[in-house]
N, C-alpha and C. Protein backbone atom coordinates (compact mmCIF):
# COMPACT_ATOMS: atom_id res chain seq x y z
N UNK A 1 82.97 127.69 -105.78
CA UNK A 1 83.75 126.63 -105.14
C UNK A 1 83.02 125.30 -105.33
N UNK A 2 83.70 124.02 -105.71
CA UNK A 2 83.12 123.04 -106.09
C UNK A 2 82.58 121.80 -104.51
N UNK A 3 82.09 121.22 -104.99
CA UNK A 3 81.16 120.37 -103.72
C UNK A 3 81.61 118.96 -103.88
N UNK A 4 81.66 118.34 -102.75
CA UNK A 4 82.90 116.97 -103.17
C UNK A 4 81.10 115.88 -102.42
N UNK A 5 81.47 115.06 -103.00
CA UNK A 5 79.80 114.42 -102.87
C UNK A 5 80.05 112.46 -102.56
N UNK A 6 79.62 112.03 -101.63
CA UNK A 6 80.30 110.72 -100.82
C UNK A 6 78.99 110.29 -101.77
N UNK A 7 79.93 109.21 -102.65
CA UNK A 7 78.68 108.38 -103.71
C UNK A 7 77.92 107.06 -102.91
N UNK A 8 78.40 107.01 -101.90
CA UNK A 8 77.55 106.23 -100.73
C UNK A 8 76.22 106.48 -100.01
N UNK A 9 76.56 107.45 -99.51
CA UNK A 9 75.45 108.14 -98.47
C UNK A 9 74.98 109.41 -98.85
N UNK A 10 75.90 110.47 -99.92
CA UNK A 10 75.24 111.75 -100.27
C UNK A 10 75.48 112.64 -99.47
N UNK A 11 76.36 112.36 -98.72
CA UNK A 11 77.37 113.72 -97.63
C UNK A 11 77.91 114.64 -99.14
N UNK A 12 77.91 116.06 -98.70
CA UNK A 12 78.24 116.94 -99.56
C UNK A 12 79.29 117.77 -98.21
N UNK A 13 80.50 117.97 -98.98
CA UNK A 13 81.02 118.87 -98.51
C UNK A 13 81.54 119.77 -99.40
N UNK A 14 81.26 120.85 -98.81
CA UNK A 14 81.02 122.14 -99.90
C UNK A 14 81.94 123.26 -99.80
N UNK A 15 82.85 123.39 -99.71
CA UNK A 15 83.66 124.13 -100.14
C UNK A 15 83.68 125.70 -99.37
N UNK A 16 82.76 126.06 -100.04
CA UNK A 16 82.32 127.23 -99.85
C UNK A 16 81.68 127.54 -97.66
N UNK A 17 81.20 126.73 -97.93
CA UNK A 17 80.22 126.48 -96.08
C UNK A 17 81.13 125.21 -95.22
N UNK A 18 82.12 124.73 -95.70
CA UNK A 18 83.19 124.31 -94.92
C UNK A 18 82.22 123.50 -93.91
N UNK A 19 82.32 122.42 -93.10
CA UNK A 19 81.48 121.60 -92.09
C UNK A 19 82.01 121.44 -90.41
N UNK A 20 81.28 122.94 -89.83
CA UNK A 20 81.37 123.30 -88.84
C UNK A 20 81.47 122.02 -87.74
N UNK A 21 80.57 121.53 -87.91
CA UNK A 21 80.42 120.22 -87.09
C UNK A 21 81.80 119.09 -86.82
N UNK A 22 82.46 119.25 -88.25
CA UNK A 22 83.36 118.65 -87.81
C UNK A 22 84.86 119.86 -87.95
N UNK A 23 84.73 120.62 -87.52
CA UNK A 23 85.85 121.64 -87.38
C UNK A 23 86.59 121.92 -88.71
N UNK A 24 85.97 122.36 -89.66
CA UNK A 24 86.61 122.86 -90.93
C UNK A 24 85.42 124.31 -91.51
N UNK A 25 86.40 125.34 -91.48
CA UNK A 25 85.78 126.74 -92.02
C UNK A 25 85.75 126.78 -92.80
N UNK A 26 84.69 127.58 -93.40
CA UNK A 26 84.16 128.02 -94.63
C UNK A 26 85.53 128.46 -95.41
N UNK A 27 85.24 128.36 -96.31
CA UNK A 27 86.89 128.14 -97.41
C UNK A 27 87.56 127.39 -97.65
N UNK A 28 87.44 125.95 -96.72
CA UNK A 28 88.58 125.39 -96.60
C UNK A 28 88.09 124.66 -97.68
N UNK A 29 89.47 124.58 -98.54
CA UNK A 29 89.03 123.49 -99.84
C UNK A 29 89.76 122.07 -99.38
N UNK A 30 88.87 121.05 -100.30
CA UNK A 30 88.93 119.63 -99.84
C UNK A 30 90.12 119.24 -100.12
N UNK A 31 91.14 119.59 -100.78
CA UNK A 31 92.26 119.09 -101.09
C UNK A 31 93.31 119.61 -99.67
N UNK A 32 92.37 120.17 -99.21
CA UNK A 32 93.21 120.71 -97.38
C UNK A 32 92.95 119.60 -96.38
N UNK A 33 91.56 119.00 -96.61
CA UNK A 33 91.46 118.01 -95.68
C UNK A 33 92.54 117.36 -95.25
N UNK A 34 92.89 116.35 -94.22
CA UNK A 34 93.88 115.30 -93.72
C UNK A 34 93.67 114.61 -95.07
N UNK A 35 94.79 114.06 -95.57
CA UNK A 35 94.83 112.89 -96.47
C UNK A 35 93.72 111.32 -95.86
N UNK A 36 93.74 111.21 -94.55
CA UNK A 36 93.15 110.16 -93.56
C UNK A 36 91.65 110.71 -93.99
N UNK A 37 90.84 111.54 -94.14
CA UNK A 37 89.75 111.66 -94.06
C UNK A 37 88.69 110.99 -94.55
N UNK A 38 87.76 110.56 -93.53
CA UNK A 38 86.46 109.54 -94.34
C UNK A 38 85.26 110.22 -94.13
N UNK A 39 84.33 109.92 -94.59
CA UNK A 39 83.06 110.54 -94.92
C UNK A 39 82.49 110.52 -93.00
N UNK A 40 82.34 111.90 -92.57
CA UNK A 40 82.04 111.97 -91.56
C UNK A 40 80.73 111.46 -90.95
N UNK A 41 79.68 110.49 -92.48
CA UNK A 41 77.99 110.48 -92.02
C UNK A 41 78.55 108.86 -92.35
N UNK A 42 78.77 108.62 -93.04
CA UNK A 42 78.64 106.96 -93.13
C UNK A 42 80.22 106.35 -92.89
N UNK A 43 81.37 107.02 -92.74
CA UNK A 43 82.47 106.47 -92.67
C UNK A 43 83.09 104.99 -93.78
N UNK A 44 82.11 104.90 -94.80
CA UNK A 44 82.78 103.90 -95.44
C UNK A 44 83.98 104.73 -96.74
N UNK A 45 83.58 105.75 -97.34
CA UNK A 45 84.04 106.57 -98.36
C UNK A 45 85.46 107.34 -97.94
N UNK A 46 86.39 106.73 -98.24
CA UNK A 46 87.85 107.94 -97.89
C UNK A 46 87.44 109.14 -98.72
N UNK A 47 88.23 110.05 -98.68
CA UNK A 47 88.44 111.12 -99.61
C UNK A 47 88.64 111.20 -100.75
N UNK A 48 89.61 109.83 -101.27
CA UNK A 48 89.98 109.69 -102.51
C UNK A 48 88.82 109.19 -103.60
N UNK A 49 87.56 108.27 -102.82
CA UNK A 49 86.29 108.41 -103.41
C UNK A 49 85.55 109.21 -104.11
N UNK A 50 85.59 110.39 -102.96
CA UNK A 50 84.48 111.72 -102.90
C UNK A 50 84.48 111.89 -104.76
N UNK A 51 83.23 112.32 -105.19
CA UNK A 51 83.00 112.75 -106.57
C UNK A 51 82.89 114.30 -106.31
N UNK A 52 83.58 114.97 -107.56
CA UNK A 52 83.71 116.76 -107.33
C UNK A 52 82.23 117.04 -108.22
N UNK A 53 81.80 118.00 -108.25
CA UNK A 53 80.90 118.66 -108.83
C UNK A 53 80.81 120.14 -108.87
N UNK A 54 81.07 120.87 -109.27
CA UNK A 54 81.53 122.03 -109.87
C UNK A 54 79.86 122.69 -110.50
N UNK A 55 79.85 123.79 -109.09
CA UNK A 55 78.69 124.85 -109.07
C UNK A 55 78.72 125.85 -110.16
């Protein structure tokens, strides 16, 4: 599962380990997120930012 990576701050959200903290389970792929979603550590990066990287 690929890892979506905030070219700002270096938040990784990973696919695979989903980010408990902010209420999303393991599996959930990023294209599930809210369309609204911003980088939960620095808030400047929407979603449409995020860079993919493929494990």
């Amino acid at each position: 599962m690929p890892i979506h990576i905030c070219p700002d701050c270096g938040y990784a959200y990973d696919e695979a380990l989903g980010d408990r903290r902010e209420g999303y389970a393991p599996g959930t792929r990023f294209e599930q997120l809210p369309d609204d979603f911003v980088c939960p550590d620095c808030a400047v990066r929407a979603k449409s930012d995020f860079l993919r990287q493929d494990q």
